[in-house]
PDB file of N, CA and C in Angstrom:
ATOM      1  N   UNK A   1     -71.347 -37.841  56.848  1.00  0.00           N
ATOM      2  CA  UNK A   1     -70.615 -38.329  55.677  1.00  0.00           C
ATOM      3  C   UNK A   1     -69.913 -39.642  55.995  1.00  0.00           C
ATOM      4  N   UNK A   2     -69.662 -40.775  54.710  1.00  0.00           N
ATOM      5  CA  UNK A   2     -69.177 -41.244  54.888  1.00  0.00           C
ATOM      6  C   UNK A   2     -67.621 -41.477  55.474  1.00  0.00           C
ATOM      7  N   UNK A   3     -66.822 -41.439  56.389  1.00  0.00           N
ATOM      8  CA  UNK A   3     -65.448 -41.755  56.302  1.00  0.00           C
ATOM      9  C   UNK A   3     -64.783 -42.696  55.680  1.00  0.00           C
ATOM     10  N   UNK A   4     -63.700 -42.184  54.828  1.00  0.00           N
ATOM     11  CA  UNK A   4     -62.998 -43.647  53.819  1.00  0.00           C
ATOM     12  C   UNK A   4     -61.802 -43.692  53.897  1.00  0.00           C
ATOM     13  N   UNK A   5     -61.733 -44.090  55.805  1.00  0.00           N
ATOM     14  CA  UNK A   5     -60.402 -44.510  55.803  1.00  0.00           C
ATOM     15  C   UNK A   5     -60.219 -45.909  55.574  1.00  0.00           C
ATOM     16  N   UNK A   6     -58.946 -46.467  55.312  1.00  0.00           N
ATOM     17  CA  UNK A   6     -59.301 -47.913  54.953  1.00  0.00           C
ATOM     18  C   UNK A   6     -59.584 -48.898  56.134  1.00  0.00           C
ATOM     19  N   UNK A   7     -59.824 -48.605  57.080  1.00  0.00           N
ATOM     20  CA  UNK A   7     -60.711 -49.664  57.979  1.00  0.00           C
ATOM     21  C   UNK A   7     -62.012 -49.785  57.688  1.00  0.00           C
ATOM     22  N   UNK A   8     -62.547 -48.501  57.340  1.00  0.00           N
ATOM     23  CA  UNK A   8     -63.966 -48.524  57.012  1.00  0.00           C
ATOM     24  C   UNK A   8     -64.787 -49.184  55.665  1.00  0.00           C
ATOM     25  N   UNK A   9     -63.585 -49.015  54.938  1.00  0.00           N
ATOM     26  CA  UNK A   9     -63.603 -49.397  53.467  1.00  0.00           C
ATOM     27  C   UNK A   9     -63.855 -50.961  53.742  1.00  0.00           C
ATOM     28  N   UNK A  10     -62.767 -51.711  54.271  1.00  0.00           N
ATOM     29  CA  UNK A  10     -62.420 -53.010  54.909  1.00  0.00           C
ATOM     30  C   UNK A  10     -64.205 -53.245  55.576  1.00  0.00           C
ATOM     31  N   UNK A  11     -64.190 -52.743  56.478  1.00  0.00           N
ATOM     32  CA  UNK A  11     -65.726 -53.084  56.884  1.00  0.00           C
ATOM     33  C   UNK A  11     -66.817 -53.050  56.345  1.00  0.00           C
ATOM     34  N   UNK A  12     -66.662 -52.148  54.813  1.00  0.00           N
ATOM     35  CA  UNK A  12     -67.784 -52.443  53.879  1.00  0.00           C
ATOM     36  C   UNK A  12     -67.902 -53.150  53.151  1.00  0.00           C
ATOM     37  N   UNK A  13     -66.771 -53.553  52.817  1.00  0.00           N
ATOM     38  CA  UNK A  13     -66.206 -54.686  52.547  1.00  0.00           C
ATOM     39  C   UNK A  13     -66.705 -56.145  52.872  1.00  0.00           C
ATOM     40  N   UNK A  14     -66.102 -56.757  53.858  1.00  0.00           N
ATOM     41  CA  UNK A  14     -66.284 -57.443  54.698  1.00  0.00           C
ATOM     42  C   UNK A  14     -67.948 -57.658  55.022  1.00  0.00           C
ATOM     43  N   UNK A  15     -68.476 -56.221  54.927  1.00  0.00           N
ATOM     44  CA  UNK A  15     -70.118 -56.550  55.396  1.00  0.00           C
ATOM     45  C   UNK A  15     -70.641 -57.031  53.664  1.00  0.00           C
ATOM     46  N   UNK A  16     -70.401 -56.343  52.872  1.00  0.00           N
ATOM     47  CA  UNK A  16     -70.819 -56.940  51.456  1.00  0.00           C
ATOM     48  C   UNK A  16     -70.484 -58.413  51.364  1.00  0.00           C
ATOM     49  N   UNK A  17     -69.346 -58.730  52.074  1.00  0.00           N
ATOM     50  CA  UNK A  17     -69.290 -60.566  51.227  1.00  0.00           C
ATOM     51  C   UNK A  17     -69.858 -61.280  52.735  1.00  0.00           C
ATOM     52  N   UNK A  18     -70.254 -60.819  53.983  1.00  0.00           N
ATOM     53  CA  UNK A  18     -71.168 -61.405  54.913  1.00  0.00           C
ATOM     54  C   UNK A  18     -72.662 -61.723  54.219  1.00  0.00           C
ATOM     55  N   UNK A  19     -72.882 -60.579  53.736  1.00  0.00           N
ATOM     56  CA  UNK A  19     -74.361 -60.440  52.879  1.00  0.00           C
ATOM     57  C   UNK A  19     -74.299 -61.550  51.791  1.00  0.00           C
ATOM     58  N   UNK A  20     -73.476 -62.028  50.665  1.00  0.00           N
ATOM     59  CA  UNK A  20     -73.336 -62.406  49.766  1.00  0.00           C
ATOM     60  C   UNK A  20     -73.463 -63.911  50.728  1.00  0.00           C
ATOM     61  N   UNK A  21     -72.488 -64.136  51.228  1.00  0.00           N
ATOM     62  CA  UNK A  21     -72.152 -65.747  52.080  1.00  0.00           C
ATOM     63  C   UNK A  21     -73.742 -65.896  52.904  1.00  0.00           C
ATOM     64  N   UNK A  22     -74.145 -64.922  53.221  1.00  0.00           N
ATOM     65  CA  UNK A  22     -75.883 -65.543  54.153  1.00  0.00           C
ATOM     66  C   UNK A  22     -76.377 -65.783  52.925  1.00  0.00           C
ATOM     67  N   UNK A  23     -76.869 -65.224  51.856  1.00  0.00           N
ATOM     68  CA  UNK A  23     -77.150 -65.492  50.709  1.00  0.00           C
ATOM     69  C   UNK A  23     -77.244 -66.884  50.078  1.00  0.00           C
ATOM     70  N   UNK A  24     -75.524 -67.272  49.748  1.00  0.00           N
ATOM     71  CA  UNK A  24     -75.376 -68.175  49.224  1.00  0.00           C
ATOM     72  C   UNK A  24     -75.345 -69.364  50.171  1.00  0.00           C
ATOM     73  N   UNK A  25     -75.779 -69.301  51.797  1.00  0.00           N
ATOM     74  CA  UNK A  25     -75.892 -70.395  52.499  1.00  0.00           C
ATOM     75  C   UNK A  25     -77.224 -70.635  52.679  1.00  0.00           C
ATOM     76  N   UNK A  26     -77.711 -69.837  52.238  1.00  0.00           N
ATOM     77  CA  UNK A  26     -79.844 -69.947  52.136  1.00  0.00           C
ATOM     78  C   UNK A  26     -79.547 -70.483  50.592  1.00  0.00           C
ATOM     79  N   UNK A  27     -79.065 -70.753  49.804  1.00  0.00           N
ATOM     80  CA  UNK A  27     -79.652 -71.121  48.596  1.00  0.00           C
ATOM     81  C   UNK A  27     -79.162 -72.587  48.302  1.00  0.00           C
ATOM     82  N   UNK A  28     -80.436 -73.463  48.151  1.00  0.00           N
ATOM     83  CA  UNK A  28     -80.572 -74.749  47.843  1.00  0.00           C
ATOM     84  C   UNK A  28     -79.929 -75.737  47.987  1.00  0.00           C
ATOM     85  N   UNK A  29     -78.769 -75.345  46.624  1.00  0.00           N
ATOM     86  CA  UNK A  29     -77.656 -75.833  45.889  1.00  0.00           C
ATOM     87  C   UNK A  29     -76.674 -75.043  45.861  1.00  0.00           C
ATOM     88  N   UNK A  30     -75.365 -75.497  45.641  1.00  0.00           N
ATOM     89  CA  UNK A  30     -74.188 -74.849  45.707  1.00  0.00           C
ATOM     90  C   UNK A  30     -74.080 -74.167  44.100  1.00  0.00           C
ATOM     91  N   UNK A  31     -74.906 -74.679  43.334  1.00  0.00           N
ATOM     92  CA  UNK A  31     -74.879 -74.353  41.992  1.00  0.00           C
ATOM     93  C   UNK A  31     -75.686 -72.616  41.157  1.00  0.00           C
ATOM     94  N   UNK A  32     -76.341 -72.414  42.516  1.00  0.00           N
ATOM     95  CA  UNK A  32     -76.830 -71.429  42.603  1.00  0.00           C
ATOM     96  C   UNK A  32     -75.820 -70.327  43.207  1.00  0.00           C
ATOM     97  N   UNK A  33     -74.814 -70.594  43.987  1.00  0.00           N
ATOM     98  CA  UNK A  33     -73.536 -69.861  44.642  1.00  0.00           C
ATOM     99  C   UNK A  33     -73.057 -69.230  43.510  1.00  0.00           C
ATOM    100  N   UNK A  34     -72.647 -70.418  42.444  1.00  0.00           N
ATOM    101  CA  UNK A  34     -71.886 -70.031  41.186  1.00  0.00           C
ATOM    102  C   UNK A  34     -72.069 -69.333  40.531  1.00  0.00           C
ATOM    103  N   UNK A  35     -73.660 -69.084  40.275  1.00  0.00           N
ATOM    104  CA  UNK A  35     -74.235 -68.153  39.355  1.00  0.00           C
ATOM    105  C   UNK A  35     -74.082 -66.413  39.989  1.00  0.00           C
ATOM    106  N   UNK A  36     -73.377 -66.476  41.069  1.00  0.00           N
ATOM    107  CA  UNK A  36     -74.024 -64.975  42.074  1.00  0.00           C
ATOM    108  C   UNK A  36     -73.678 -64.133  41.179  1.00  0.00           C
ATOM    109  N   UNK A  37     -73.368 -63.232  40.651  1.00  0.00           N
ATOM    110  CA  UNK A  37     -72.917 -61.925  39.619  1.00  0.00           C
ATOM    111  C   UNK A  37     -71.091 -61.948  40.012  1.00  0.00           C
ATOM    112  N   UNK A  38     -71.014 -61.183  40.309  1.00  0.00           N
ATOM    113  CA  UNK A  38     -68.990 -61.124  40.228  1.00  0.00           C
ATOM    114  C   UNK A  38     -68.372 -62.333  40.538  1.00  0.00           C
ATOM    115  N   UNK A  39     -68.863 -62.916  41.830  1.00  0.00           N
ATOM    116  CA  UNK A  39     -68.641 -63.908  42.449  1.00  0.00           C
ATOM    117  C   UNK A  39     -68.527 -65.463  42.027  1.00  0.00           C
ATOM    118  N   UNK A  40     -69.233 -65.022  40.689  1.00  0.00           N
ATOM    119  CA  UNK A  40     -69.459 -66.543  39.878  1.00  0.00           C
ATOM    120  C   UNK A  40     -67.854 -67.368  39.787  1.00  0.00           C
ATOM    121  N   UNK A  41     -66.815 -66.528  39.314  1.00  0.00           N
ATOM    122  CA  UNK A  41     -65.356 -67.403  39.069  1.00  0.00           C
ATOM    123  C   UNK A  41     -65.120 -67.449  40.500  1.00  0.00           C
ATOM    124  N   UNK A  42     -65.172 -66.966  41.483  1.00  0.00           N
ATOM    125  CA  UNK A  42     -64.316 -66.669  42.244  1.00  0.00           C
ATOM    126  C   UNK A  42     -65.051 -68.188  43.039  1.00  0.00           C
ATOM    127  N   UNK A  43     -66.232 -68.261  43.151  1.00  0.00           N
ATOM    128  CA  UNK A  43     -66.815 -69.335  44.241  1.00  0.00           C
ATOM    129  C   UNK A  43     -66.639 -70.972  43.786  1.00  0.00           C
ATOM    130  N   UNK A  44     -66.375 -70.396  42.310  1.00  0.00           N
ATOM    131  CA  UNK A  44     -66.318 -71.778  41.574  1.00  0.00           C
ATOM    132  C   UNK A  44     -64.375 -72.491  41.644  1.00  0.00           C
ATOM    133  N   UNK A  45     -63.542 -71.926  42.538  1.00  0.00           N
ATOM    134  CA  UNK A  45     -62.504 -71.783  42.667  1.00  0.00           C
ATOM    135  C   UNK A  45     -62.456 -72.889  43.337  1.00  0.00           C
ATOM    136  N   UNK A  46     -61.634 -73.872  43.905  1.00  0.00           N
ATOM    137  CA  UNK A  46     -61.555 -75.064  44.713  1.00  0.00           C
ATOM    138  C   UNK A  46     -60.840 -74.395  45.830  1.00  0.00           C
ATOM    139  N   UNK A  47     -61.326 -75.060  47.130  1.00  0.00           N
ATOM    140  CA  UNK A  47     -60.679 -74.214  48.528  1.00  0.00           C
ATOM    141  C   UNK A  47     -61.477 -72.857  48.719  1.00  0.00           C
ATOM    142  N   UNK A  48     -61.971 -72.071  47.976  1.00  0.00           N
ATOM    143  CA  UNK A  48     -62.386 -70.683  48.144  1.00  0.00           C
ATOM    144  C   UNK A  48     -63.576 -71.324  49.205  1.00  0.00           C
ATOM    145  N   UNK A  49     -64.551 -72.068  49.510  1.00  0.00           N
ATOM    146  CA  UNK A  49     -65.401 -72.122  50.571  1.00  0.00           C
ATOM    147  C   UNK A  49     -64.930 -71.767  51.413  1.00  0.00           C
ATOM    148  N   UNK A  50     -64.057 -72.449  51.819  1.00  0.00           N
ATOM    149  CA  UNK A  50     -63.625 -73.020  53.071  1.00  0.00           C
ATOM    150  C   UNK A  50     -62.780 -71.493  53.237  1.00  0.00           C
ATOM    151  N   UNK A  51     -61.679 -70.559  52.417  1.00  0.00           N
ATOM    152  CA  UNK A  51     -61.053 -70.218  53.092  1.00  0.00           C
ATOM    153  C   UNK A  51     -61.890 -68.852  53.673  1.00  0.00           C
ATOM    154  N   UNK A  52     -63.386 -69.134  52.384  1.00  0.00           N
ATOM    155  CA  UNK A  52     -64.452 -67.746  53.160  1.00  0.00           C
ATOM    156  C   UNK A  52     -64.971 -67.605  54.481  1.00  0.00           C
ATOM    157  N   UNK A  53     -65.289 -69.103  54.917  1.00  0.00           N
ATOM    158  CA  UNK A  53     -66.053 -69.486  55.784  1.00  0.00           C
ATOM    159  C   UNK A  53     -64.688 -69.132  57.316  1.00  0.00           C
ATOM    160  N   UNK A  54     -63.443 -69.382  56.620  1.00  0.00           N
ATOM    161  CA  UNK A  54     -62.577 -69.194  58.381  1.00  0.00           C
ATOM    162  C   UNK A  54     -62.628 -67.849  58.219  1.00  0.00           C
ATOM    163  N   UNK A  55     -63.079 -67.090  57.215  1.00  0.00           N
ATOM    164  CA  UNK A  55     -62.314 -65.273  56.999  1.00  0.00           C
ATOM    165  C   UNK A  55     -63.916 -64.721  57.916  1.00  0.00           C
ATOM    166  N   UNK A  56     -64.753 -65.499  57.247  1.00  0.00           N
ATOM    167  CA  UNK A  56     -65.818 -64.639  57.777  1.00  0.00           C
ATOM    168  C   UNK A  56     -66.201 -65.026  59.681  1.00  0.00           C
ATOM    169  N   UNK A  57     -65.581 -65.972  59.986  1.00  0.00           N
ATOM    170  CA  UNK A  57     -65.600 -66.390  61.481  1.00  0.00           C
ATOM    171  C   UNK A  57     -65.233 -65.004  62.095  1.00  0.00           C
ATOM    172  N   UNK A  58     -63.977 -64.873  62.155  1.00  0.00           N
ATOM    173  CA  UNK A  58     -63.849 -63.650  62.650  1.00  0.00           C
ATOM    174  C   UNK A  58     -63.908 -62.213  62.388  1.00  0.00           C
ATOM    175  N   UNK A  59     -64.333 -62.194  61.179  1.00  0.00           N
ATOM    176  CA  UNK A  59     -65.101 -60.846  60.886  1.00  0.00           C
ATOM    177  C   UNK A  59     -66.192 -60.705  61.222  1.00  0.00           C
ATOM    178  N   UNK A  60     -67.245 -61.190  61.740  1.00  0.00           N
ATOM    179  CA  UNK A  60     -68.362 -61.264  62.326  1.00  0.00           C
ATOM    180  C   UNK A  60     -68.492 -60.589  63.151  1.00  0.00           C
ATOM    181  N   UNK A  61     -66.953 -60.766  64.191  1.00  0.00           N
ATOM    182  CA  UNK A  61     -67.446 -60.097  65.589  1.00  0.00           C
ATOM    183  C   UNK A  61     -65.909 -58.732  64.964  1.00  0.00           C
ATOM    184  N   UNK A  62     -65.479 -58.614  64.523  1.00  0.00           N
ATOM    185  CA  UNK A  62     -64.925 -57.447  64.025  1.00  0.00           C
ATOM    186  C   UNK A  62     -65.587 -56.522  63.533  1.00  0.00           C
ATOM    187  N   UNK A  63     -66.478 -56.636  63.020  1.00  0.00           N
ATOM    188  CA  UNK A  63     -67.454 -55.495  62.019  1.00  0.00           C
ATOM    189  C   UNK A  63     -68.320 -54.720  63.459  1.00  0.00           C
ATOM    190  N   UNK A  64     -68.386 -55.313  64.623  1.00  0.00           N
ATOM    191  CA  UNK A  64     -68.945 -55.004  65.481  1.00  0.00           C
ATOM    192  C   UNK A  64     -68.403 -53.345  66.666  1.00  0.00           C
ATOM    193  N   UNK A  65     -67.197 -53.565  65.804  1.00  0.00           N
ATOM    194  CA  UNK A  65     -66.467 -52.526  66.543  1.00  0.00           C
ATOM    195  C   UNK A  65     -66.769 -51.104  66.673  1.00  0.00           C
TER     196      UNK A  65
END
């Protein structure tokens, strides 16, 4: 079974917007980012790149735990 304590939650987390960010760094144009489904307001936000790109640095090797 799943466990849902909130670290784990956090790590499914975290692995869903890793998936989304490889995604949107394979695609073309940044204009294609915008369109992703939930993600559409949120990417179209000014600063939101950048503050994904330092969040996901070290979640990378966190999810590893």
């Amino acid at each position: 079974m799943l466990s849902n304590t909130p670290i784990e939650a956090r790590k499914r987390k975290l692995r869903a917007e890793i998936a989304f960010k490889n995604v949107a760094m394979d695609a073309p144009s940044a204009n294609i980012v915008k369109r992703v489904g939930k993600n559409a307001r949120m990417s179209n936000r000014p600063g939101f790149h950048g503050r994904l790109k330092r969040a996901l640095r070290g979640l990378k090797k966190r999810i590893n735990d």
